[in-house]
Each structure stands twice: as C-alpha cells, then as structure tokens.
C-alpha atoms as a PDB file:
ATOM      1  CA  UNK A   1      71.787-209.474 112.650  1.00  0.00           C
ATOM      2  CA  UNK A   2      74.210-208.426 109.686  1.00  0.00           C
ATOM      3  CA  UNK A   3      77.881-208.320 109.739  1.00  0.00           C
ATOM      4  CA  UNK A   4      79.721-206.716 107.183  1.00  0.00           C
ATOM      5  CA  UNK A   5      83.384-206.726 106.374  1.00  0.00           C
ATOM      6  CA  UNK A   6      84.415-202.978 105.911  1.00  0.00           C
ATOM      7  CA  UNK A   7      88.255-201.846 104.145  1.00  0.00           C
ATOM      8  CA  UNK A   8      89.688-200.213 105.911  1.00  0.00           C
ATOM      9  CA  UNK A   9      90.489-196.160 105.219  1.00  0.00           C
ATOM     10  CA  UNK A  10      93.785-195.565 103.083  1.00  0.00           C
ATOM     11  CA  UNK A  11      96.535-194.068 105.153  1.00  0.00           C
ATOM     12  CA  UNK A  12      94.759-195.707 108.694  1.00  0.00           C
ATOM     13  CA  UNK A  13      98.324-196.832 110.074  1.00  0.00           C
ATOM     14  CA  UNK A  14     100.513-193.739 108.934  1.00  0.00           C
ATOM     15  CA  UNK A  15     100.962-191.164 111.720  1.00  0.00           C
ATOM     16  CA  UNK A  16      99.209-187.512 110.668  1.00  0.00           C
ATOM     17  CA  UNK A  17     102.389-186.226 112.752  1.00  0.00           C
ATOM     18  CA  UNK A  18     105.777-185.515 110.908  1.00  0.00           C
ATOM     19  CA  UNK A  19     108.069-188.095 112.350  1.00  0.00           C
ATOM     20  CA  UNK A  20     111.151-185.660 111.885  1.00  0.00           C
ATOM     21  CA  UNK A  21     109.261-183.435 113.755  1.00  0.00           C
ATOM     22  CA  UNK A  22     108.171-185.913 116.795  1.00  0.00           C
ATOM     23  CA  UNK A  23     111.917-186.271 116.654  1.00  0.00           C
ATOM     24  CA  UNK A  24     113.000-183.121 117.056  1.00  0.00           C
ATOM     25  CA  UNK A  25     110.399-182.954 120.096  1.00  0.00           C
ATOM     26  CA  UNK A  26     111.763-186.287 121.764  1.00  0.00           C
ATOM     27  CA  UNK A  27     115.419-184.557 121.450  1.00  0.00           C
ATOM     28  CA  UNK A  28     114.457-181.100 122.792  1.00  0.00           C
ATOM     29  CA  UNK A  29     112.674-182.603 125.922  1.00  0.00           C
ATOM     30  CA  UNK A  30     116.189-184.724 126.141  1.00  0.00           C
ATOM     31  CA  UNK A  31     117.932-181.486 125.839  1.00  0.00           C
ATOM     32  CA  UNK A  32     116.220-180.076 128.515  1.00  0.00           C
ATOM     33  CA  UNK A  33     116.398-182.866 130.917  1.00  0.00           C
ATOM     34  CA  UNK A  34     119.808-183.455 130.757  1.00  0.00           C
ATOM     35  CA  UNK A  35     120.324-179.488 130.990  1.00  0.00           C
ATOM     36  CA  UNK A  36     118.083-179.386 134.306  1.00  0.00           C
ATOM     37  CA  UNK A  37     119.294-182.181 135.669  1.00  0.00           C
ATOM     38  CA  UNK A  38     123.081-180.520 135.517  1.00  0.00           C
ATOM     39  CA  UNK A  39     121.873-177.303 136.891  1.00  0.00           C
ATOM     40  CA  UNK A  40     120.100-179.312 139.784  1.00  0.00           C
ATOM     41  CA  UNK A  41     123.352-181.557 140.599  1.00  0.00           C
ATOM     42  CA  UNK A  42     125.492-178.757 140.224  1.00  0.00           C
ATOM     43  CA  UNK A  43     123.714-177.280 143.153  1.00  0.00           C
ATOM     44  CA  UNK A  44     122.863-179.900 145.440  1.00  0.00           C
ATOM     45  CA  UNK A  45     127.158-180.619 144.500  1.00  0.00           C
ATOM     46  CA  UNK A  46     128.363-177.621 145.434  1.00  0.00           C
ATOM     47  CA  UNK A  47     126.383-177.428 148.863  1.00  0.00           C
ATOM     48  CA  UNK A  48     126.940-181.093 149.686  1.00  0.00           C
ATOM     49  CA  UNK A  49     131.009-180.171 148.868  1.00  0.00           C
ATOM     50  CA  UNK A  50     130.690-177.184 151.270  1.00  0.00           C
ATOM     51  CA  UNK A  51     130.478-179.702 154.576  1.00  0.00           C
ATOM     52  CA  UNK A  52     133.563-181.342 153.475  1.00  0.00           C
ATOM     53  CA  UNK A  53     136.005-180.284 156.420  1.00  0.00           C
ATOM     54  CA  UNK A  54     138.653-178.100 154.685  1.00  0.00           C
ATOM     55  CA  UNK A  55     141.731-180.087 155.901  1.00  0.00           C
ATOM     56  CA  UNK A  56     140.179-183.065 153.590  1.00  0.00           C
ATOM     57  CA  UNK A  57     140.047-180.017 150.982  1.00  0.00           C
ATOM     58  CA  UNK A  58     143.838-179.757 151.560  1.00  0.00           C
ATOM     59  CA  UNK A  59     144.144-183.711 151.813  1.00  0.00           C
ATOM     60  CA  UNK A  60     142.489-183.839 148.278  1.00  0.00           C
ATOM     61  CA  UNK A  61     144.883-181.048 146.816  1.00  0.00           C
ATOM     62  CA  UNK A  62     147.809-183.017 147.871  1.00  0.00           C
ATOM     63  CA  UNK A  63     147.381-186.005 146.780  1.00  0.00           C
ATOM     64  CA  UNK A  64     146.577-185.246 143.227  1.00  0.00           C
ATOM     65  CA  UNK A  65     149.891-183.676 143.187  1.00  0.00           C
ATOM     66  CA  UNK A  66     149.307-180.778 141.145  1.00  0.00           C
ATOM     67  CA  UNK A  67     152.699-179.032 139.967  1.00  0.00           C
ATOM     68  CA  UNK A  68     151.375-175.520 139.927  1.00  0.00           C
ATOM     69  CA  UNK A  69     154.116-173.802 138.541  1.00  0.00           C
ATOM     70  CA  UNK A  70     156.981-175.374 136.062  1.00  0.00           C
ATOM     71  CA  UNK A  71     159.568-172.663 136.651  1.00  0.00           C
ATOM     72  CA  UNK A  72     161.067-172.573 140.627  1.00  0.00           C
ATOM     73  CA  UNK A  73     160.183-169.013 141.065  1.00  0.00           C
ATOM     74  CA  UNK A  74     162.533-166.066 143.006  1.00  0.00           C
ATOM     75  CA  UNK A  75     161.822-167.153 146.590  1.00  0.00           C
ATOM     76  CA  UNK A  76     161.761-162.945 147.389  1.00  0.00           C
ATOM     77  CA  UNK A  77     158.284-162.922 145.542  1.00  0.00           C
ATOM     78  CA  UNK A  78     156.785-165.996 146.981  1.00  0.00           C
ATOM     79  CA  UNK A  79     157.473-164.563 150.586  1.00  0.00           C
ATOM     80  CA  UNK A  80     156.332-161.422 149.415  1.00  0.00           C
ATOM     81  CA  UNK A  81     153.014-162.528 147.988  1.00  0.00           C
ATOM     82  CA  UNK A  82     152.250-164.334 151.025  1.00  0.00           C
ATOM     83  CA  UNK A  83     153.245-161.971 153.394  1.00  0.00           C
ATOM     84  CA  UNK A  84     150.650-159.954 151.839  1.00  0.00           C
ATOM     85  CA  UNK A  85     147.974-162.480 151.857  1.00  0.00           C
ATOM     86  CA  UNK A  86     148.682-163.037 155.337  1.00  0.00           C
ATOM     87  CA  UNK A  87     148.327-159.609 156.308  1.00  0.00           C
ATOM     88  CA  UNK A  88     144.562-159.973 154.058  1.00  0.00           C
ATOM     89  CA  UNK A  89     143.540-162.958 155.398  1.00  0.00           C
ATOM     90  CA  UNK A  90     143.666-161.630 158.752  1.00  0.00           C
ATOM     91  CA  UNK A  91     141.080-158.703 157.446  1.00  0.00           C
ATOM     92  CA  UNK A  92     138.890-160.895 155.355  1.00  0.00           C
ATOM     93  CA  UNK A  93     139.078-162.402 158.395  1.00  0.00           C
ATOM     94  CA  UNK A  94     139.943-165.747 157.116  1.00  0.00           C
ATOM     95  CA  UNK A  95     138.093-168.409 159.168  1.00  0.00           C
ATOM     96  CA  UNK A  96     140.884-170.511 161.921  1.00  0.00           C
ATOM     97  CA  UNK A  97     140.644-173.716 160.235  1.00  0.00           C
ATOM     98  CA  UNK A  98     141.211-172.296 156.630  1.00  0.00           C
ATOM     99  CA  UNK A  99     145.003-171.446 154.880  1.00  0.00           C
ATOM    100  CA  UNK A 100     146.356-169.930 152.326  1.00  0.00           C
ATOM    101  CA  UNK A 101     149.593-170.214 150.425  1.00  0.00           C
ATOM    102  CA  UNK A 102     150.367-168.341 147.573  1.00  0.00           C
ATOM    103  CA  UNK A 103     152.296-169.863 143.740  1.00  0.00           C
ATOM    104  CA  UNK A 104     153.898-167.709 141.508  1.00  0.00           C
ATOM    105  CA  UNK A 105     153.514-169.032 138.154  1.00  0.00           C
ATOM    106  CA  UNK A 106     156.613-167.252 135.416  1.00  0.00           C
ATOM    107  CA  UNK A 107     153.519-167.278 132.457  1.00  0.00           C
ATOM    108  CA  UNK A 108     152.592-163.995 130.781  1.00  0.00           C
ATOM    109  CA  UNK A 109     149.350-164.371 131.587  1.00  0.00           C
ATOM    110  CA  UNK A 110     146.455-162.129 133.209  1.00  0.00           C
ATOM    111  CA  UNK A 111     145.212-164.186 135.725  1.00  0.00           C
ATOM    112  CA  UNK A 112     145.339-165.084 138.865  1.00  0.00           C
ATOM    113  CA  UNK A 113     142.930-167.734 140.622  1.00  0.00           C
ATOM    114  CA  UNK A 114     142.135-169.804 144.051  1.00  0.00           C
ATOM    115  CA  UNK A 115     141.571-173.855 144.074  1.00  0.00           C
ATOM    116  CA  UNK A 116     140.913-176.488 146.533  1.00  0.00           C
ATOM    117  CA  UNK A 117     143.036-176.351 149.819  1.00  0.00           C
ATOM    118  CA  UNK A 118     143.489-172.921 149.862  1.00  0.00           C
ATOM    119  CA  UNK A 119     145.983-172.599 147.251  1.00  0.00           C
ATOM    120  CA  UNK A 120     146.397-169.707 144.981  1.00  0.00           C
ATOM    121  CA  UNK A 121     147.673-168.767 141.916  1.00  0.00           C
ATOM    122  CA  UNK A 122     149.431-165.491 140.794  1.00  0.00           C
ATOM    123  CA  UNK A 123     150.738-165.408 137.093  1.00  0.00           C
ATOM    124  CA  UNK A 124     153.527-162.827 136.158  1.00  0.00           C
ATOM    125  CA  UNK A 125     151.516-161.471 132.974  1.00  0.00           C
ATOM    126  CA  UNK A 126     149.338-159.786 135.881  1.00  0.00           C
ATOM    127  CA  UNK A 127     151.728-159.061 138.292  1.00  0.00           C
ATOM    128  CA  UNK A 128     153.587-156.902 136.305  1.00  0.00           C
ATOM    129  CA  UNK A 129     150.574-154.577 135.494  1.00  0.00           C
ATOM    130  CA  UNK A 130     149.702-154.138 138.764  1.00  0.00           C
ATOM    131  CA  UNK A 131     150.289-150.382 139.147  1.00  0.00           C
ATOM    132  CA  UNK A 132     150.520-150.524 143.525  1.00  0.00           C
ATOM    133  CA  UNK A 133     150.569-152.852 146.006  1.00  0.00           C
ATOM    134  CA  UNK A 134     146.454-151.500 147.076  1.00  0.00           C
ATOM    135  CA  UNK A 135     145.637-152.593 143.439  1.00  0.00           C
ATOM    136  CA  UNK A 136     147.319-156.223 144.100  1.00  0.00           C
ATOM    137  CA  UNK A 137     145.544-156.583 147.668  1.00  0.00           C
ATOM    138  CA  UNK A 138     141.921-156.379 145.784  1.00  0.00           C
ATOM    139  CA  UNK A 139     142.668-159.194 143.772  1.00  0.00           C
ATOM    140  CA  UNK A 140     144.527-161.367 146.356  1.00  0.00           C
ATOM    141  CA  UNK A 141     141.748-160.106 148.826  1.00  0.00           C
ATOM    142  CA  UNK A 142     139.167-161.353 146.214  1.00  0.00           C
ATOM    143  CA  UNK A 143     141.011-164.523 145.521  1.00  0.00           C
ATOM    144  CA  UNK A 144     141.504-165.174 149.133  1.00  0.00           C
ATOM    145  CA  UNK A 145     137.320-164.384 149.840  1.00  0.00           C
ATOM    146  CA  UNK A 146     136.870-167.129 147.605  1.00  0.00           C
ATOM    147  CA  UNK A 147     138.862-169.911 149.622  1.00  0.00           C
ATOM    148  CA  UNK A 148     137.024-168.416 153.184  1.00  0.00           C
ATOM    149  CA  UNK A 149     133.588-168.714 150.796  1.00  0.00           C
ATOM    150  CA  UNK A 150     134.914-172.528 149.921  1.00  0.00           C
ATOM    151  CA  UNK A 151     133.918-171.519 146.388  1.00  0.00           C
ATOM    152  CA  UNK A 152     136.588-173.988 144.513  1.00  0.00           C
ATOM    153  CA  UNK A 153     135.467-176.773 146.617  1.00  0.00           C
ATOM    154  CA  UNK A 154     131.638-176.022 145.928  1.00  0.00           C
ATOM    155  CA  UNK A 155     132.713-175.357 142.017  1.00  0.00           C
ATOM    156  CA  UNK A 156     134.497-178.840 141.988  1.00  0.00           C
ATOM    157  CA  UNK A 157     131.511-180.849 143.627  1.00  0.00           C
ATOM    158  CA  UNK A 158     129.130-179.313 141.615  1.00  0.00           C
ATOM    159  CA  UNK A 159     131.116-180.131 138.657  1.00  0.00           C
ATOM    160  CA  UNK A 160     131.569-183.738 139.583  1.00  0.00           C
ATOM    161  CA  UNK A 161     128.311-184.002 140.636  1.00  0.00           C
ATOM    162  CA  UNK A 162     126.616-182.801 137.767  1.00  0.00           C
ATOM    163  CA  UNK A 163     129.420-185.226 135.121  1.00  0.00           C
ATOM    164  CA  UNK A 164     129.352-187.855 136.973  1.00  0.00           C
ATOM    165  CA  UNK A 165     124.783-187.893 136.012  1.00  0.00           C
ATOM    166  CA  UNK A 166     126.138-186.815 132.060  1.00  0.00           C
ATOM    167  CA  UNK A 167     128.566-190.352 132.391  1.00  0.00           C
ATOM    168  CA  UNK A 168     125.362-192.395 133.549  1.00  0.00           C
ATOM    169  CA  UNK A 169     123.666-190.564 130.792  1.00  0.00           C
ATOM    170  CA  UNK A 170     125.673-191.349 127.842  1.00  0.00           C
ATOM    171  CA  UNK A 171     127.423-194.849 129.500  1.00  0.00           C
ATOM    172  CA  UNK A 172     131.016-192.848 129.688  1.00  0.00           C
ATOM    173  CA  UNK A 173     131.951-194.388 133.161  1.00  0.00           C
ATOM    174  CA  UNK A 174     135.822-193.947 132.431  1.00  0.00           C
ATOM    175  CA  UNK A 175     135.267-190.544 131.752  1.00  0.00           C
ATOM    176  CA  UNK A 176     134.175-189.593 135.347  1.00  0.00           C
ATOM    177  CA  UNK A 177     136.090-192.337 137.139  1.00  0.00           C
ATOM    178  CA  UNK A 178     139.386-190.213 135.984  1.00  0.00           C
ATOM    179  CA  UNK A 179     137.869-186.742 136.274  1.00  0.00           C
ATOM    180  CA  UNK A 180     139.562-186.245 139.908  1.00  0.00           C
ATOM    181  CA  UNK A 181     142.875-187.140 138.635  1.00  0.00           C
ATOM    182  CA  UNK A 182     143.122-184.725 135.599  1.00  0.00           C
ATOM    183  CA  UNK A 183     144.643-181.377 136.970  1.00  0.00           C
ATOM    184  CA  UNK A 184     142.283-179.088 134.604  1.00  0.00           C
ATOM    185  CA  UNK A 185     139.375-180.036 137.002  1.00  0.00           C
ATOM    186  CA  UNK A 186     141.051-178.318 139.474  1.00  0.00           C
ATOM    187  CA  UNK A 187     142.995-175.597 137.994  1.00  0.00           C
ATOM    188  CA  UNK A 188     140.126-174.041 135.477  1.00  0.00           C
ATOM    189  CA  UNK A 189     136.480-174.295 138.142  1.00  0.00           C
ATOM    190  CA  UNK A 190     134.690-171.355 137.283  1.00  0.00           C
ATOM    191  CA  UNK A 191     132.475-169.841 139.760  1.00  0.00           C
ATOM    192  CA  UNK A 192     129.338-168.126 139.281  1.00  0.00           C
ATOM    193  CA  UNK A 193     128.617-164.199 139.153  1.00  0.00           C
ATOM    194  CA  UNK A 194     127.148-164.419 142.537  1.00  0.00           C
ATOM    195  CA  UNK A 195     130.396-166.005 143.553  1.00  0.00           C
ATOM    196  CA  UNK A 196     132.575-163.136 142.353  1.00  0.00           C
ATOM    197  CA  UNK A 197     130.377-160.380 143.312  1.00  0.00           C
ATOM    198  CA  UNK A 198     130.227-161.780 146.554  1.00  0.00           C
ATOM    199  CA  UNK A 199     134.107-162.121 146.850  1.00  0.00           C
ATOM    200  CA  UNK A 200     134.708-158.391 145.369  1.00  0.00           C
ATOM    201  CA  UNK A 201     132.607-157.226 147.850  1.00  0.00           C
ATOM    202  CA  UNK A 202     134.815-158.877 151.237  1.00  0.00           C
ATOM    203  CA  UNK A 203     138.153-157.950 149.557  1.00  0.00           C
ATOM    204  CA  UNK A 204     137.335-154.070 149.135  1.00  0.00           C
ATOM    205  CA  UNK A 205     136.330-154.023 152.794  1.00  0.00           C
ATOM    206  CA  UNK A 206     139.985-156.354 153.898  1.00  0.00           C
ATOM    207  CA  UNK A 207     141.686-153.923 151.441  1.00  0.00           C
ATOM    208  CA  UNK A 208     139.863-150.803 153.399  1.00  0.00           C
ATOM    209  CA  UNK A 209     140.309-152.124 157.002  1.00  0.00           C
ATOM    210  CA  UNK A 210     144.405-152.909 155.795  1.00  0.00           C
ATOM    211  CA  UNK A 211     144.858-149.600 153.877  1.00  0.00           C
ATOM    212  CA  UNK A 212     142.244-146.992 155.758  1.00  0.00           C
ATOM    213  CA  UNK A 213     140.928-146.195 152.376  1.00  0.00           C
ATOM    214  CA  UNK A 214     140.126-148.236 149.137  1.00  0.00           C
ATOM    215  CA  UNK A 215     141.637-145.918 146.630  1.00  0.00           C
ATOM    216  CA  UNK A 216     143.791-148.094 144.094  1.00  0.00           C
ATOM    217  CA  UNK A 217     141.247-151.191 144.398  1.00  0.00           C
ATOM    218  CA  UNK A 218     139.295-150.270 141.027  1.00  0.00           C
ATOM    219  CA  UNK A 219     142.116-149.455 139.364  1.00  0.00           C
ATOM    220  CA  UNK A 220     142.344-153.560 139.511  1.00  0.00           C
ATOM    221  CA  UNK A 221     139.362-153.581 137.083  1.00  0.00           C
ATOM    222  CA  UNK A 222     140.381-150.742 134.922  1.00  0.00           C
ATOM    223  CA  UNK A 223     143.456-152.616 134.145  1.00  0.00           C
ATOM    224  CA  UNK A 224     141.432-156.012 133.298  1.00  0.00           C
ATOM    225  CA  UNK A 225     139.147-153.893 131.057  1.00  0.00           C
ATOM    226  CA  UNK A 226     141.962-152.712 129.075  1.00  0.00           C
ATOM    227  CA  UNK A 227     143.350-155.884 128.764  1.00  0.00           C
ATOM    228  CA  UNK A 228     139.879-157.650 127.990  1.00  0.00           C
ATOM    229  CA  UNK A 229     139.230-154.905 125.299  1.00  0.00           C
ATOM    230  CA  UNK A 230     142.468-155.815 123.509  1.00  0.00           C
ATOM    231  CA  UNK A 231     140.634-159.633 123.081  1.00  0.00           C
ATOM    232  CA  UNK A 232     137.123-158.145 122.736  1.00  0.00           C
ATOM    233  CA  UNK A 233     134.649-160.164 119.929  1.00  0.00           C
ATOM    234  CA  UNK A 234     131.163-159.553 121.577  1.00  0.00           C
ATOM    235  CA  UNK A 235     129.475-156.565 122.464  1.00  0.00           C
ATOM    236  CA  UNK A 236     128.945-155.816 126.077  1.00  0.00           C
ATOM    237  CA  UNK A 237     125.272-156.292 126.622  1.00  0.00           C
ATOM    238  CA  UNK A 238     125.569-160.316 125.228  1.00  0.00           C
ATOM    239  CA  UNK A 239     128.986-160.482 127.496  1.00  0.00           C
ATOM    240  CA  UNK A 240     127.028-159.113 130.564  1.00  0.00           C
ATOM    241  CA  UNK A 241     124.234-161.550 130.158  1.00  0.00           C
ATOM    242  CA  UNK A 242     126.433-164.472 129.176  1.00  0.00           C
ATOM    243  CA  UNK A 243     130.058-164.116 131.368  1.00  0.00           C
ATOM    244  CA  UNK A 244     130.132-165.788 134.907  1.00  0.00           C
ATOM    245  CA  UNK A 245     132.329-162.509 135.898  1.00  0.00           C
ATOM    246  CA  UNK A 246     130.689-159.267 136.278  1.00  0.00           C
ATOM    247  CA  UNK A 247     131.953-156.728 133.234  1.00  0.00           C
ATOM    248  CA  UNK A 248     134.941-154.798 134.620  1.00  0.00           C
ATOM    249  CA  UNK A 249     133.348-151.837 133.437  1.00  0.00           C
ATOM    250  CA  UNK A 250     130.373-152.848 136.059  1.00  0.00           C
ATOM    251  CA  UNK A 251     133.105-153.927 138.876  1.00  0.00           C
ATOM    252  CA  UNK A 252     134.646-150.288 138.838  1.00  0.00           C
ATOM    253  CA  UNK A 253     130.736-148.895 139.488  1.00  0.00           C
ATOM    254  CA  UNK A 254     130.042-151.493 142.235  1.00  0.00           C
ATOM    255  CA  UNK A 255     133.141-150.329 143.558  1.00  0.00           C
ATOM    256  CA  UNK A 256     132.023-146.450 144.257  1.00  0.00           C
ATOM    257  CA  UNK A 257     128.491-147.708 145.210  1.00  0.00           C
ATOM    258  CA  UNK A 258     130.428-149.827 148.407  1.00  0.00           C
ATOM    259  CA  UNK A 259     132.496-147.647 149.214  1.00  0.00           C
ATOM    260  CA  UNK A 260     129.454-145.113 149.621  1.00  0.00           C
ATOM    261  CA  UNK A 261     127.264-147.487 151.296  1.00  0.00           C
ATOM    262  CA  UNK A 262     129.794-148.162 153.379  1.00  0.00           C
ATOM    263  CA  UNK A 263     131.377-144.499 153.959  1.00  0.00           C
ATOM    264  CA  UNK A 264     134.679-145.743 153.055  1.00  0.00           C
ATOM    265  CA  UNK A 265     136.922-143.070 152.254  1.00  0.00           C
ATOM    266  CA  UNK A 266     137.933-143.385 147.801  1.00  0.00           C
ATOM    267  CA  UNK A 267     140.986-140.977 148.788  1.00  0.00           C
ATOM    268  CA  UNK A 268     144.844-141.729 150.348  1.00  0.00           C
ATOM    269  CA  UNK A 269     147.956-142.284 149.819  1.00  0.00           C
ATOM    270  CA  UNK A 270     148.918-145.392 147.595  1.00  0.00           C
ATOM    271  CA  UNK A 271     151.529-147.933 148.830  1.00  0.00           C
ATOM    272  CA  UNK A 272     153.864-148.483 146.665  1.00  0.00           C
ATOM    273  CA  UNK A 273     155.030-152.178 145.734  1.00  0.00           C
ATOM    274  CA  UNK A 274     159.159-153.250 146.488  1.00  0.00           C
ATOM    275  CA  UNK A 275     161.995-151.783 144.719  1.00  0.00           C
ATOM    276  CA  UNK A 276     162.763-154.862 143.561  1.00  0.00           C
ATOM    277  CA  UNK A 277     159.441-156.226 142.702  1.00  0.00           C
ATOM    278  CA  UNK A 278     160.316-156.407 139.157  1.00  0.00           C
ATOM    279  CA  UNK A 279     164.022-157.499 139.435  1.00  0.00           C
ATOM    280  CA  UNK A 280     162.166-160.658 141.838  1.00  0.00           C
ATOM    281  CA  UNK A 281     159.702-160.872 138.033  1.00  0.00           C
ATOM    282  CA  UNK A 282     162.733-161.313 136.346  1.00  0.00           C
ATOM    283  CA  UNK A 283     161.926-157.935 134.363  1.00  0.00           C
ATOM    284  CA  UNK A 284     164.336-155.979 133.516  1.00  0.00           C
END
C-alpha cells in the first residue's frame, strides 16, 4: 500500500457562488417571510378582534380618550347628523348591541370615517359638498355598515396583531407596547376593498328602504372623483390595482348594477338638507 500526499486544488475553499448574490437571496426570502407572516396575522387579527363583545369595543375607545374634534362644534349639526344616522341605522339594520354617535370635526377636509366603539367622524370639507341630504345618507349609511361589519375593530387587531410579530422581529418591544395608546392607530385603520365594497353595498339598500329610491347616492362618488382628480398623480389602472377603495369612477357603476339587481327604482324626488345647514357649518 502507497499513500501519497496530494495539494490541494487552488480556489478549493472559495464559494463558486457570488456572496452578494447569496445575500441578496437570504434578504429576499426575509422579505417574504416577514411580508407573509403580516398578511397571515393580519387575518387571524382581525377575525380573533371580531369576537371581542362590542361594549369592550366602546370600553377600549374610552379609555384612550381620543379628542376627536378640537373645535366644540354647533350643537344643531351634531343632533342633526345623528338624527340621521339614527334614522340609517335602523335600515342597515344596525345589530341591538351596536351604537353609533356621530363627531363633527370644523377641518376642510374630504373625509369622513368610522372607528372602534361605534364612533364616527364627519369633517366639514365634505359636508359642505354634499349636494342633498340622499347623497349624505350613502356615506353615513356606508360609514355606519362598517361599525355593524365591526370593520375598525377587525382593522385594529389585525394591525396589532401583525406589529406586534414586526416588534419581535426587529427587537422594537416599546414600539408595540405604546401602539394602543397613540390615537393615529385608531383614527387612520384602513380597511380592505372587500370591506368597502361590502359596506357600499348595505348603505345603498338603508338609503333605498329610507328614501324609496336611491337616486342622489352616486352622486356621493361623483363628488369624491372630482375631488380625487384635483390630487390625481397615477393613472387609473395602477390606482385600481393598488388603492384599498374601489375607484369612484367604479363605485358610480356598481351603483346602477345594484340598483338593477335589486329593482330599486334610480328615480325620485331628492330631500333637500336644512335651511340652515350651512349657517350650523359656519359658512356663510
């Protein structure tokens, strides 16, 4: 028997593979993870939220102490609002243990939006485009479908859910041990396209069973489209495939196609909003 003592090839311990590139590849697959897991806690958050009895909903609301308006508003337009969401909520129908109450918020700006405990808020910027009181139903209809869907709740768990993994991830434990306490958590949930569709759908039919017709309800989207067009820098096929809100252009359409489906008349006689709405906007 022979033994020989062989050198060893040049280059034996030097990996063939670009190690910027196995980088790259390690990152991606973190990318991905981390993007997955969100989507996953978001989901399972959102439906574990949804069993939370809503008068712990309101319980939560109150006790972060959320000022939803700076300016003490006319108290003529607060009853009025929520006479009108009363008379909705009754159509939608709003489930017995669920409430609404209605803020009026003095900013010109065109928006309006529902969070935890049944709250909702109206800003004057939209208010005082709103060409009849039909056209102001939809959207307090809509806003109002999302507290009976418990979509702010479900937005809110899924959001916590899904930062509270992203803290474990990147060791940020203060981050998510304050999230609850920082008012934007509440004030700016987003909810999906399935969410709105879903709540467009239940207001047109509350605005038809309160009205006997749904004419004035589009006009609603009309009005955001001309206001969205004023702020427009993407075209509308990336918008329609990136937004979480159907195009306004496509909420006008789904409109007609309900009201069809449905054999809901598109024809009557508008109702007009108060004298004094504006004088209780402080327009003049």
């Amino acid at each position: 028997m022979r033994y020989e003592n062989r050198q060893s090839p040049e280059g034996i311990n030097v990996t063939k593979v670009n190690p910027f590139a196995q980088f790259l590849k390690l990152l991606a697959m973190a990318a991905i993870f981390v993007v997955l897991l969100v989507i996953v806690l978001q989901f399972f958050g959102g439906a574990l939220a949804k069993r939370i009895p809503f008068k712990y909903e309101v319980q939560l609301m109150d006790n972060l102490d959320i000022s939803l308006s700076e300016v003490e508003p006319s108290a003529e337009i607060v009853l009025y609002l929520n006479e009108l969401a009363a008379r909705l909520a009754s159509e939608i129908p709003l489930s017995e243990d669920k409430q609404v109450y209605v803020h009026y918020n003095d900013e010109s700006v065109f928006n309006a939006f529902a969070t935890i405990g049944g709250n909702l808020l109206f800003y004057r910027g939209l208010l005082e485009k709103m060409p009849s009181e039909n056209a102001l139903a939809m959207v307090m209809a809509h806003e109002i479908a999302h507290i009976n869907h418990r979509d702010p709740i479900s937005g809110l768990g899924g959001g916590v859910a899904s930062m509270i993994a992203l803290s474990m991830v990147t060791g940020d434990t203060g981050f998510a041990g304050s999230l609850l306490t920082q008012a934007g958590t509440v004030t700016v949930t987003q909810f999906t396209r399935g969410m709105e569709t879903a709540a467009d759908t239940a207001a047109l039919g509350a605005v038809y069973r309160l009205y006997g017709h749904v004419n004035g309800a589009s006009s609603l989207f009309e009005i955001m489209g001309d206001v969205q067009s004023d702020n427009k820098s993407v075209p509308d096929w990336l918008e329609r495939f990136a937004a979480t809100h159907p195009l306004s252009n496509d909420r006008v359409e789904a409109v007609a196609n309900t009201a069809q489906r449905n054999g809901w008349s598109t024809e009557g006689e508008l109702t007009p909003l108060p004298d004094a709405f504006l004088d209780w906007l402080n327009i003049n």
